[in-house]
C-alpha atoms as a PDB file:
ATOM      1  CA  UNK A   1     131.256 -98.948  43.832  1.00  0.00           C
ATOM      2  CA  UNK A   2     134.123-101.187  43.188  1.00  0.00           C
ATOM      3  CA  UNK A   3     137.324 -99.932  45.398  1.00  0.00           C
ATOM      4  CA  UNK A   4     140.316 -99.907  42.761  1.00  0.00           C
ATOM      5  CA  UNK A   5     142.768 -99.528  45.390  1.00  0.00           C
ATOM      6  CA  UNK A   6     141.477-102.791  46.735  1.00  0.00           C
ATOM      7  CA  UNK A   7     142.187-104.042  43.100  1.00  0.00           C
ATOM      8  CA  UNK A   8     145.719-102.783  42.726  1.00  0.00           C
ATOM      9  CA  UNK A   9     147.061-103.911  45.463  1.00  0.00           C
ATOM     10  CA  UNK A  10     145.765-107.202  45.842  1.00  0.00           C
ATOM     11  CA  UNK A  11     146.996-107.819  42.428  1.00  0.00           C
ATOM     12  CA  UNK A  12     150.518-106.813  43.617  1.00  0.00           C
ATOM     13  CA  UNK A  13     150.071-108.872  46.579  1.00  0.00           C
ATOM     14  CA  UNK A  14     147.506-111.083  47.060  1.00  0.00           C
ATOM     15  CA  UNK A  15     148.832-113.513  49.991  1.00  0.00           C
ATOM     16  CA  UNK A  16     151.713-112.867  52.045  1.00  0.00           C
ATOM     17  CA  UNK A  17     155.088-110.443  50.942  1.00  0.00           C
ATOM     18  CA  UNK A  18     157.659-112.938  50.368  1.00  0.00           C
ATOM     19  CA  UNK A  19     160.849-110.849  51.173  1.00  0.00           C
ATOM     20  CA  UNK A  20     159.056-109.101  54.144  1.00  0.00           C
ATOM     21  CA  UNK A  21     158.244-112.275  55.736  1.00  0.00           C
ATOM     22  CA  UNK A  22     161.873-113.606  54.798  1.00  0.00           C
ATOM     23  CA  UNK A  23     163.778-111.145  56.626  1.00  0.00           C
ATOM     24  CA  UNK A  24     160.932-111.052  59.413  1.00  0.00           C
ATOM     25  CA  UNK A  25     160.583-107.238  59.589  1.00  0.00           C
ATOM     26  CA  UNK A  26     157.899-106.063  62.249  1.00  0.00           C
ATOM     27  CA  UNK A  27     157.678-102.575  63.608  1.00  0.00           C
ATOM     28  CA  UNK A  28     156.419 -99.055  62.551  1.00  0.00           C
ATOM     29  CA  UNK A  29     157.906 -97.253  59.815  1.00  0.00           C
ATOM     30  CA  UNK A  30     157.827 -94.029  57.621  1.00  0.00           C
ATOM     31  CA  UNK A  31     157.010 -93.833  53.988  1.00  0.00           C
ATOM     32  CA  UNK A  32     157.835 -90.749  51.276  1.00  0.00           C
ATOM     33  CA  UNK A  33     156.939 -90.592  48.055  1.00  0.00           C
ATOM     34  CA  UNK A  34     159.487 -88.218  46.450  1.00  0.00           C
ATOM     35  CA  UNK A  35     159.575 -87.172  42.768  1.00  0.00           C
ATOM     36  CA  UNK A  36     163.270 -86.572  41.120  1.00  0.00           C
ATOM     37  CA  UNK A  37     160.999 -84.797  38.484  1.00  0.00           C
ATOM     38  CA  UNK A  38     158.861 -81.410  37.985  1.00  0.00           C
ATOM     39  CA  UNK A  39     155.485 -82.354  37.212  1.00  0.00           C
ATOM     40  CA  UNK A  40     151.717 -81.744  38.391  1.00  0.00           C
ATOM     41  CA  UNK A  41     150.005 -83.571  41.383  1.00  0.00           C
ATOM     42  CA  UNK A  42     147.322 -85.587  40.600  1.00  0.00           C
ATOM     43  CA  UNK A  43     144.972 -88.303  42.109  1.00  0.00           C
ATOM     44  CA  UNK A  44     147.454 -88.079  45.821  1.00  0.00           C
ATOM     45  CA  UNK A  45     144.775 -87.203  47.941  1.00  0.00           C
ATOM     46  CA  UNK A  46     142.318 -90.418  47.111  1.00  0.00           C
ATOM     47  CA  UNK A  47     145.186 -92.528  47.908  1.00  0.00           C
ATOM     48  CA  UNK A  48     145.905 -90.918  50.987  1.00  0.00           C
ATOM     49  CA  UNK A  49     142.314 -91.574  51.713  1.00  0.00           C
ATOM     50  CA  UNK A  50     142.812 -95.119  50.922  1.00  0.00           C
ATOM     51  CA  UNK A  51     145.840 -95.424  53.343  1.00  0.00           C
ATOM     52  CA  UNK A  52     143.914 -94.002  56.176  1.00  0.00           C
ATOM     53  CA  UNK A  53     141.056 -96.485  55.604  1.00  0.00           C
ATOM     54  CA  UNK A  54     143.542 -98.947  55.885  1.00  0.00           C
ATOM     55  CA  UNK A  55     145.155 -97.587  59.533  1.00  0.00           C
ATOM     56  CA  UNK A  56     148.342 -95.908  57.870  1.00  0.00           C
ATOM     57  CA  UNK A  57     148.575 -91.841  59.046  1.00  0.00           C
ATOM     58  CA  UNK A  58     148.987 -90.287  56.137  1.00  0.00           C
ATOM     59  CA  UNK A  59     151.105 -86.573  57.673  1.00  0.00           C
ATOM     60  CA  UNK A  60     151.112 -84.797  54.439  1.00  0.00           C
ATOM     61  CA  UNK A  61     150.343 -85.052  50.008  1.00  0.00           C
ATOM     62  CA  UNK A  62     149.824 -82.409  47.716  1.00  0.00           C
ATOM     63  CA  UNK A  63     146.418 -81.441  46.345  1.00  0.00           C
ATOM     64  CA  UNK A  64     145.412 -81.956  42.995  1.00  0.00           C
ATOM     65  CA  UNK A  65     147.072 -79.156  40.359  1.00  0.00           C
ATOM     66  CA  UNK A  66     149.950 -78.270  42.604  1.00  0.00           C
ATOM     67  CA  UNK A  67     152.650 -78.070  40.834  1.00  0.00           C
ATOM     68  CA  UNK A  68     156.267 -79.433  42.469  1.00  0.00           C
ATOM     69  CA  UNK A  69     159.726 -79.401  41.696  1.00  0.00           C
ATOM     70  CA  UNK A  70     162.380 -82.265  41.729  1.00  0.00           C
ATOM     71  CA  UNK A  71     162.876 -83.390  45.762  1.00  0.00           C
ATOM     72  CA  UNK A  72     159.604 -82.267  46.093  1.00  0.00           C
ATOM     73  CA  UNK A  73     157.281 -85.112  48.606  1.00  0.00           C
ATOM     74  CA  UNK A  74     154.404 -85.830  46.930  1.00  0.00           C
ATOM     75  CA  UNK A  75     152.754 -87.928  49.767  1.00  0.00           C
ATOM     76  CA  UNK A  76     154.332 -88.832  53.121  1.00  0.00           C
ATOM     77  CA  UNK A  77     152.684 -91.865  55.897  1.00  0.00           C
ATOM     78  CA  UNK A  78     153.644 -93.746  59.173  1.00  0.00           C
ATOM     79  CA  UNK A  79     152.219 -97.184  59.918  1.00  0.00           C
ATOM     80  CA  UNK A  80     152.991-100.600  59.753  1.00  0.00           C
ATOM     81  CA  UNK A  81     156.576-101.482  58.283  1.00  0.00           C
ATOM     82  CA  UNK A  82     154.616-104.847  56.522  1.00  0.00           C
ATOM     83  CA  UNK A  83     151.735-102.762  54.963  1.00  0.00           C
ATOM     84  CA  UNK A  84     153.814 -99.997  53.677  1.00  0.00           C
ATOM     85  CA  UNK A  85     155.774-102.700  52.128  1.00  0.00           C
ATOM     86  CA  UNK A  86     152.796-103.874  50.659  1.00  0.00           C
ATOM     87  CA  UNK A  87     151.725-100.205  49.657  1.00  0.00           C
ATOM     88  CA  UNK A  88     154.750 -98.754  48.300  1.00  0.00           C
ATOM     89  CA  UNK A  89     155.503-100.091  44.455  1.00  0.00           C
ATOM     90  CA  UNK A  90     151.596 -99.440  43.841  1.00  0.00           C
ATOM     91  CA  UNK A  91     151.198 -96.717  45.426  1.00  0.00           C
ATOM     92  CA  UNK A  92     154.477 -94.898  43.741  1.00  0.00           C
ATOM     93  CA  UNK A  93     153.541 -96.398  40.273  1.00  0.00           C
ATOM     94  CA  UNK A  94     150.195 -94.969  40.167  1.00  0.00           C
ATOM     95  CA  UNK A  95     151.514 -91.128  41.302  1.00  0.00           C
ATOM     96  CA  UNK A  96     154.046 -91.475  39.017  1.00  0.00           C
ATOM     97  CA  UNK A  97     151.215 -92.209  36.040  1.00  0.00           C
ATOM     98  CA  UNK A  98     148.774 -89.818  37.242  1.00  0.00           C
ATOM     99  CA  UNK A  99     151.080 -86.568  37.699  1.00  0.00           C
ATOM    100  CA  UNK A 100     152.083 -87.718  34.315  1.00  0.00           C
ATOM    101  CA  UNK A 101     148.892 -87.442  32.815  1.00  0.00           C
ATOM    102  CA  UNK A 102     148.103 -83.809  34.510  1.00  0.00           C
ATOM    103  CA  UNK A 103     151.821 -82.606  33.366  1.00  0.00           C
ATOM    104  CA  UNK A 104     150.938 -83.783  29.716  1.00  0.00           C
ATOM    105  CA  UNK A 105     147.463 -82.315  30.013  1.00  0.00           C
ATOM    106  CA  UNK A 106     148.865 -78.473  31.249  1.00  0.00           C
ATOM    107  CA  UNK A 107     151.343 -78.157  28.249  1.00  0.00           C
ATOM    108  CA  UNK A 108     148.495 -79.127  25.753  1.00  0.00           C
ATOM    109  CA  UNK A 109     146.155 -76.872  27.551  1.00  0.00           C
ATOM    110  CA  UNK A 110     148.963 -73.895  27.545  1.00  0.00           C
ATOM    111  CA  UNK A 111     149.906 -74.268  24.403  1.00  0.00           C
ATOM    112  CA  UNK A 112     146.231 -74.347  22.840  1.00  0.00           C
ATOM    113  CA  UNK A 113     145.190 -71.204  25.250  1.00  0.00           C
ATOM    114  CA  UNK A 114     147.979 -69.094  23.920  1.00  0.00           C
ATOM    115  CA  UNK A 115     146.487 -69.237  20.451  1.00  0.00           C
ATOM    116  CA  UNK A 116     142.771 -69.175  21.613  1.00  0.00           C
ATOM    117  CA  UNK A 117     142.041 -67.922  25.451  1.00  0.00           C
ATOM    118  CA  UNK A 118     138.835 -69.645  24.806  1.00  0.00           C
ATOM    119  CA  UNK A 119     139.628 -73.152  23.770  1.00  0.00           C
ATOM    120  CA  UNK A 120     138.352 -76.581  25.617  1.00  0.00           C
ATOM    121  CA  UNK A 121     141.494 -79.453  25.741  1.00  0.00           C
ATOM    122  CA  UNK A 122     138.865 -82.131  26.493  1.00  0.00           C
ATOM    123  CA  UNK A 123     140.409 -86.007  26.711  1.00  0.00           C
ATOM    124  CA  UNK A 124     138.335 -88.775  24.992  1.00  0.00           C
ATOM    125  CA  UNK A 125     137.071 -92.217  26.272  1.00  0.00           C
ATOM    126  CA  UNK A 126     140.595 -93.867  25.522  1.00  0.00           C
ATOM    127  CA  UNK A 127     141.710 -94.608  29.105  1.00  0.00           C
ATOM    128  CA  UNK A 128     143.308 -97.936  30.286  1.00  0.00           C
ATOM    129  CA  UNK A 129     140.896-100.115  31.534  1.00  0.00           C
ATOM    130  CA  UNK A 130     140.027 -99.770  35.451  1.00  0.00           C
ATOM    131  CA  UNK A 131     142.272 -96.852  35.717  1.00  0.00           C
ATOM    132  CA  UNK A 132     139.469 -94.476  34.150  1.00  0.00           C
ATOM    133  CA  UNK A 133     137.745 -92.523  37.542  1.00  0.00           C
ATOM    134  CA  UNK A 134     141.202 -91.533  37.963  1.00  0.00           C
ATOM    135  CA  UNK A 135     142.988 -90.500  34.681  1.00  0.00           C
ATOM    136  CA  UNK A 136     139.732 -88.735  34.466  1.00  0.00           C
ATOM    137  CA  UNK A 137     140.061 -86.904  37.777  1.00  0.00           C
ATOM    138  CA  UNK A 138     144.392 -86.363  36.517  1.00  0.00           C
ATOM    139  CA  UNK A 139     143.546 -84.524  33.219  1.00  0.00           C
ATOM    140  CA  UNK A 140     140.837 -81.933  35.060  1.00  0.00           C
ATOM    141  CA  UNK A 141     144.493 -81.466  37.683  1.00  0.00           C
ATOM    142  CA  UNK A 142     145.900 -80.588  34.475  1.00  0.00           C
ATOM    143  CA  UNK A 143     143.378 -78.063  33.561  1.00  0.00           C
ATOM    144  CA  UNK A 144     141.842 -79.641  30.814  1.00  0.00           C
ATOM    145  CA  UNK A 145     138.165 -80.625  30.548  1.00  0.00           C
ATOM    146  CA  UNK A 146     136.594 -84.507  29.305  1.00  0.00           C
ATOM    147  CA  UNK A 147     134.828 -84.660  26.269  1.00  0.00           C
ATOM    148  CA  UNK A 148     133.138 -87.953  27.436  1.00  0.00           C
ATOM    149  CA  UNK A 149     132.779 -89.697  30.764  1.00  0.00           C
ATOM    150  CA  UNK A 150     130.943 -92.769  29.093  1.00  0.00           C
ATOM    151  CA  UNK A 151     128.293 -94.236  26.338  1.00  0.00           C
ATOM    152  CA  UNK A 152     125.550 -93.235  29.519  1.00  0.00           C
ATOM    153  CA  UNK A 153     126.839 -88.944  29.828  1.00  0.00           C
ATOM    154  CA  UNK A 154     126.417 -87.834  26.427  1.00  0.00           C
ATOM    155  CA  UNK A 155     125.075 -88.445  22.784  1.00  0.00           C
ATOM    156  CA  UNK A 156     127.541 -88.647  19.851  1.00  0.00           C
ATOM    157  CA  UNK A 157     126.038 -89.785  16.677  1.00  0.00           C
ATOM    158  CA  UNK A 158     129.555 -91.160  15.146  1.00  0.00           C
ATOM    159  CA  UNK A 159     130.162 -92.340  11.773  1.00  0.00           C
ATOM    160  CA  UNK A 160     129.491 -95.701  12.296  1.00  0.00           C
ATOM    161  CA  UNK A 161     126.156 -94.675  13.799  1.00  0.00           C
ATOM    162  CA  UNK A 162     125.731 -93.012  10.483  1.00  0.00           C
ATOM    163  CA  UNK A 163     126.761 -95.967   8.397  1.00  0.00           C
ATOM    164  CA  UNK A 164     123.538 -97.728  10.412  1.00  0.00           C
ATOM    165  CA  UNK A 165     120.721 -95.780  10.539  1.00  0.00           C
ATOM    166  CA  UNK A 166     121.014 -93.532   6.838  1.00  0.00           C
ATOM    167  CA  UNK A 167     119.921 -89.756   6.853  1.00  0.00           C
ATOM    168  CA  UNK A 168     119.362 -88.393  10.466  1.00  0.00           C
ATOM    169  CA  UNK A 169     115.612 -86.839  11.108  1.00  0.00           C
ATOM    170  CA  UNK A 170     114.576 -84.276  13.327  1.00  0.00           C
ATOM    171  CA  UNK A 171     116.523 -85.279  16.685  1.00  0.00           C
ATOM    172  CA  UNK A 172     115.603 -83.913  20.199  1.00  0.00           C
ATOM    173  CA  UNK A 173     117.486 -84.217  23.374  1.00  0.00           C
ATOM    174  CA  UNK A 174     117.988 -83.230  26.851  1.00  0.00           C
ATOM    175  CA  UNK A 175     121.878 -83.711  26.137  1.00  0.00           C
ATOM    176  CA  UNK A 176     123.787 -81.565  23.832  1.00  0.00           C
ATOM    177  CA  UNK A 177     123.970 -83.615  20.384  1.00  0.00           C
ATOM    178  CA  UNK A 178     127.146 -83.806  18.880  1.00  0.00           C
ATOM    179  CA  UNK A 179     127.418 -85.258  15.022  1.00  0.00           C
ATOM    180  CA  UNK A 180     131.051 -86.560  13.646  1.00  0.00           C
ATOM    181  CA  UNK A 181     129.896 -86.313  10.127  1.00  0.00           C
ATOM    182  CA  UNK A 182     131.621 -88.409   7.349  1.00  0.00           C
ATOM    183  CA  UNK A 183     131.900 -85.823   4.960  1.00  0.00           C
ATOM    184  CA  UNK A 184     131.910 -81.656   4.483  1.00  0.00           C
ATOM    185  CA  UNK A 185     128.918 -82.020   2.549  1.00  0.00           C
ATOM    186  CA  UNK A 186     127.545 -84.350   5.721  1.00  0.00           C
ATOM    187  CA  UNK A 187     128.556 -81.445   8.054  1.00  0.00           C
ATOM    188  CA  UNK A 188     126.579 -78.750   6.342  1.00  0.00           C
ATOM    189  CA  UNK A 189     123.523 -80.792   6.040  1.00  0.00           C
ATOM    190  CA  UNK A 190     123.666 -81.632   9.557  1.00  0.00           C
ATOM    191  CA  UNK A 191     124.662 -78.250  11.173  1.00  0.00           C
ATOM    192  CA  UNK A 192     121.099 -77.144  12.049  1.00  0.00           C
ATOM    193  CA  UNK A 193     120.848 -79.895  14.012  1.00  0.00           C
ATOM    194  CA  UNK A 194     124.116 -80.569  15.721  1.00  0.00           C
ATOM    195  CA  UNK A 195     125.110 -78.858  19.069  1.00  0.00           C
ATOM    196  CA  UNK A 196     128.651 -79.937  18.587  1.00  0.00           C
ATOM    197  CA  UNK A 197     130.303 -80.561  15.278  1.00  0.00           C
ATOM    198  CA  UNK A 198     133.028 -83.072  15.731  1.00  0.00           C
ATOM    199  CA  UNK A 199     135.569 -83.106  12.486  1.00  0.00           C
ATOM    200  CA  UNK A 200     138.240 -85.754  12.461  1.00  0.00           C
ATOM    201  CA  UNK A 201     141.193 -85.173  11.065  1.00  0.00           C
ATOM    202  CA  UNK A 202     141.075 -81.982   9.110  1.00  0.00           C
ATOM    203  CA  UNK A 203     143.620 -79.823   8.123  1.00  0.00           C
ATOM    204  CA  UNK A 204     143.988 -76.036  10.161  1.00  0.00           C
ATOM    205  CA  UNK A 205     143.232 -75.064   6.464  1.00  0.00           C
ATOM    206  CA  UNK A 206     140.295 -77.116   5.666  1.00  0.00           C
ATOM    207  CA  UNK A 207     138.697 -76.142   9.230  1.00  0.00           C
ATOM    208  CA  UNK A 208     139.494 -72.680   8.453  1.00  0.00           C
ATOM    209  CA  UNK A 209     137.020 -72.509   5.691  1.00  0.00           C
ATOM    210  CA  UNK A 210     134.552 -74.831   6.544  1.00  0.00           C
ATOM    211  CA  UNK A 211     134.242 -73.529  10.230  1.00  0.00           C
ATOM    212  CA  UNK A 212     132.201 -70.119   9.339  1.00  0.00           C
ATOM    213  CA  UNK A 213     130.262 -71.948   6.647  1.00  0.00           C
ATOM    214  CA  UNK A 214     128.939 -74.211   9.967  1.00  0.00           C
ATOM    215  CA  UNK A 215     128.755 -71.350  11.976  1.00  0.00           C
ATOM    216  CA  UNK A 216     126.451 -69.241   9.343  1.00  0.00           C
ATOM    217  CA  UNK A 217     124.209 -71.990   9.342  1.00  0.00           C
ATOM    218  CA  UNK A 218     124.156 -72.387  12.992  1.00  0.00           C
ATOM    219  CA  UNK A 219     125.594 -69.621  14.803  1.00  0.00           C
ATOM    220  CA  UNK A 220     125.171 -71.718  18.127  1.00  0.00           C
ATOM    221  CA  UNK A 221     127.281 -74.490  16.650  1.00  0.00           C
ATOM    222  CA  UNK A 222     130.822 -75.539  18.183  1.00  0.00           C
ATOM    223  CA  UNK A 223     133.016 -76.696  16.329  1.00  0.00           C
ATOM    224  CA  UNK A 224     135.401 -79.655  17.881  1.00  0.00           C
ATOM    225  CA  UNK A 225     138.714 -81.734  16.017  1.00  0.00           C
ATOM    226  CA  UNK A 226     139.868 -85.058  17.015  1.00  0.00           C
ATOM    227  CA  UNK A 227     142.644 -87.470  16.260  1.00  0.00           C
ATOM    228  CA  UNK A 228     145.571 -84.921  16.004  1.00  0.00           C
ATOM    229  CA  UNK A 229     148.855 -85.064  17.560  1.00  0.00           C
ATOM    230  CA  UNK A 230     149.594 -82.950  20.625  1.00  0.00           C
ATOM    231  CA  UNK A 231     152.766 -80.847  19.095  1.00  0.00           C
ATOM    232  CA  UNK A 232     149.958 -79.766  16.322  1.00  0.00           C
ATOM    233  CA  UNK A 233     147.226 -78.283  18.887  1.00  0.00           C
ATOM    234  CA  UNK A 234     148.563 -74.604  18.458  1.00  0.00           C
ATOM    235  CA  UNK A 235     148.322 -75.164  14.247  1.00  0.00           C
ATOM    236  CA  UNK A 236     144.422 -76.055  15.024  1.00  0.00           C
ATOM    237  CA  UNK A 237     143.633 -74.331  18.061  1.00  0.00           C
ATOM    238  CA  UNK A 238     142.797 -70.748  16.326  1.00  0.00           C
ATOM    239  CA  UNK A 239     140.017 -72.258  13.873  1.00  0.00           C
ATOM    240  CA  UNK A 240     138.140 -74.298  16.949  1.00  0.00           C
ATOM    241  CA  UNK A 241     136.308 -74.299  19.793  1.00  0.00           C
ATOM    242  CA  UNK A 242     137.037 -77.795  21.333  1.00  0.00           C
ATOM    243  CA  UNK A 243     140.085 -80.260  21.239  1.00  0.00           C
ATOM    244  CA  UNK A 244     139.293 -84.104  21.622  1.00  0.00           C
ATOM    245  CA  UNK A 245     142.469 -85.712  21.849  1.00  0.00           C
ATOM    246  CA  UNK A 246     143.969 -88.776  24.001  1.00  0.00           C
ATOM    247  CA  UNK A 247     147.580 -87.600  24.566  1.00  0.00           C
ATOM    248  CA  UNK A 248     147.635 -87.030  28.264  1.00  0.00           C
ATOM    249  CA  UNK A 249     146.525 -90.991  28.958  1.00  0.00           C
ATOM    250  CA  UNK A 250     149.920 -92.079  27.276  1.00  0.00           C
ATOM    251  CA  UNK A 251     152.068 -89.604  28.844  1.00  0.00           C
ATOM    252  CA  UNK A 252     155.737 -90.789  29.958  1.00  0.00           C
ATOM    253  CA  UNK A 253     155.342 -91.630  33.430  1.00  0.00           C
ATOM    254  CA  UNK A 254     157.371 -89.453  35.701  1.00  0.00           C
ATOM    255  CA  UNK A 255     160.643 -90.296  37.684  1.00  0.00           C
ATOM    256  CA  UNK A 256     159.165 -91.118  40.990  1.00  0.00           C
ATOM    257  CA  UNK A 257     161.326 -92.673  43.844  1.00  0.00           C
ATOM    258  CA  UNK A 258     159.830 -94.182  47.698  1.00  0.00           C
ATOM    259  CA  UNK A 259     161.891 -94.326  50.955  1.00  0.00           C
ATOM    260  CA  UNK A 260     160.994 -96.348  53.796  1.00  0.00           C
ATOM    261  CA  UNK A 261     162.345 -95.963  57.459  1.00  0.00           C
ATOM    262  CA  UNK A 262     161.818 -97.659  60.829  1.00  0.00           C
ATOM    263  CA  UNK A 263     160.499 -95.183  63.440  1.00  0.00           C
END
């Protein structure tokens, strides 16, 4: 498996740290991580893992889903004043991305539960490239669940697949089979079949009637939205079972700041 840490930070710094090497600081130093922000911790512990594969003692982080407060130390390290150096803008940009995401992904999920206790917030495939193991790992911190890992975890026959192959037949899987029809008539035809229903980008109203029409068909059937916007989830979340939606990858980062000390 390809280390993205290893990634990161050689893009940051690839040779030598210019300013480091300028002012010829040697020594041990401190690190914190400290957020001027309330948020969610996410994704803190596999860097901490990173920084002890890399001989920095890594004294304390928080654990995925704990929730902090502004002055708050998300992760805290001694080592090497030269390799902290090296660590510190990466290391603080991708915290401050990742606690984003899990923030962003509790509020959606809280808002959603309070109008159905029983409703999935799952995220879709739209992560940033290379950053998707742990935006992934981020929006489960945040309580929510992922609708798809990848093309190789699951089967969604989408409308372009439909556009392709015509009428679907009899279809048999070990995964659950999830149709995004193109149409209501499309949805009705294909409810016997389907083990999720996925329906872009109808109304609370529309999915409100068609819904139970899916469900008499196939009382086993879920029924999933996609491509709404996050402030609308408690509009949709009485008439569904599952929420697709991509919000929690864009989230604002959070207000994160790093302080380094010699020891």
């Amino acid at each position: 498996m390809i280390d993205l840490f290893e990634l990161y930070f050689y893009e940051d710094c690839p040779y030598e740290d210019e300013s480091v090497e300028l002012l010829g600081i040697k020594g041990k130093g401190a690190l914190r991580i400290v957020s001027r922000e309330a948020g969610v911790c996410a994704c803190a512990g596999e860097l901490a893992d990173y920084y002890e594969k890399k001989g920095v003692k890594v004294l304390n982080f928080l654990e995925d889903g704990r929730i902090f407060k502004p002055g708050d130390k998300i992760l805290e390290a001694e080592g090497d004043l030269k390799l902290l150096f090296r660590l510190w803008r990466v290391s603080q940009t991708f915290l401050s991305l990742m606690c984003a995401i899990a923030g962003k992904t509790a509020s959606i999920v809280n808002a959603g539960k309070k109008e159905n206790p029983d409703l999935i917030i799952a995220t879709s495939r739209k992560t940033h490239p290379g950053a998707r193991r742990f935006e992934l790992k981020a929006v489960r911190a945040g309580g929510g669940d992922i609708h798809r890992n990848s093309l190789s975890d699951s089967i969604q026959i989408s409308q372009n697949h439909l556009e392709i192959v015509g009428e679907l037949g009899k279809l048999r899987a070990m995964k659950k089979i999830e149709i995004e029809p193109r149409s209501r008539d499309e949805a009705l035809r294909y409810a016997k079949i389907a083990e999720i229903m996925l329906l872009d980008h109808l109304s609370p109203e529309e999915l409100k009637k068609v819904g139970p029409e899916l469900k008499q068909l196939n009382p086993k059937l879920e029924i999933a939205v996609g491509g709404i916007e996050a402030k609308k989830v408690p509009e949709y979340a009485p008439f569904v079972d599952i929420i697709v939606i991509s919000a929690p990858y864009y989230a604002t980062p959070l207000d994160l700041t790093t302080k380094i000390e010699r020891i």
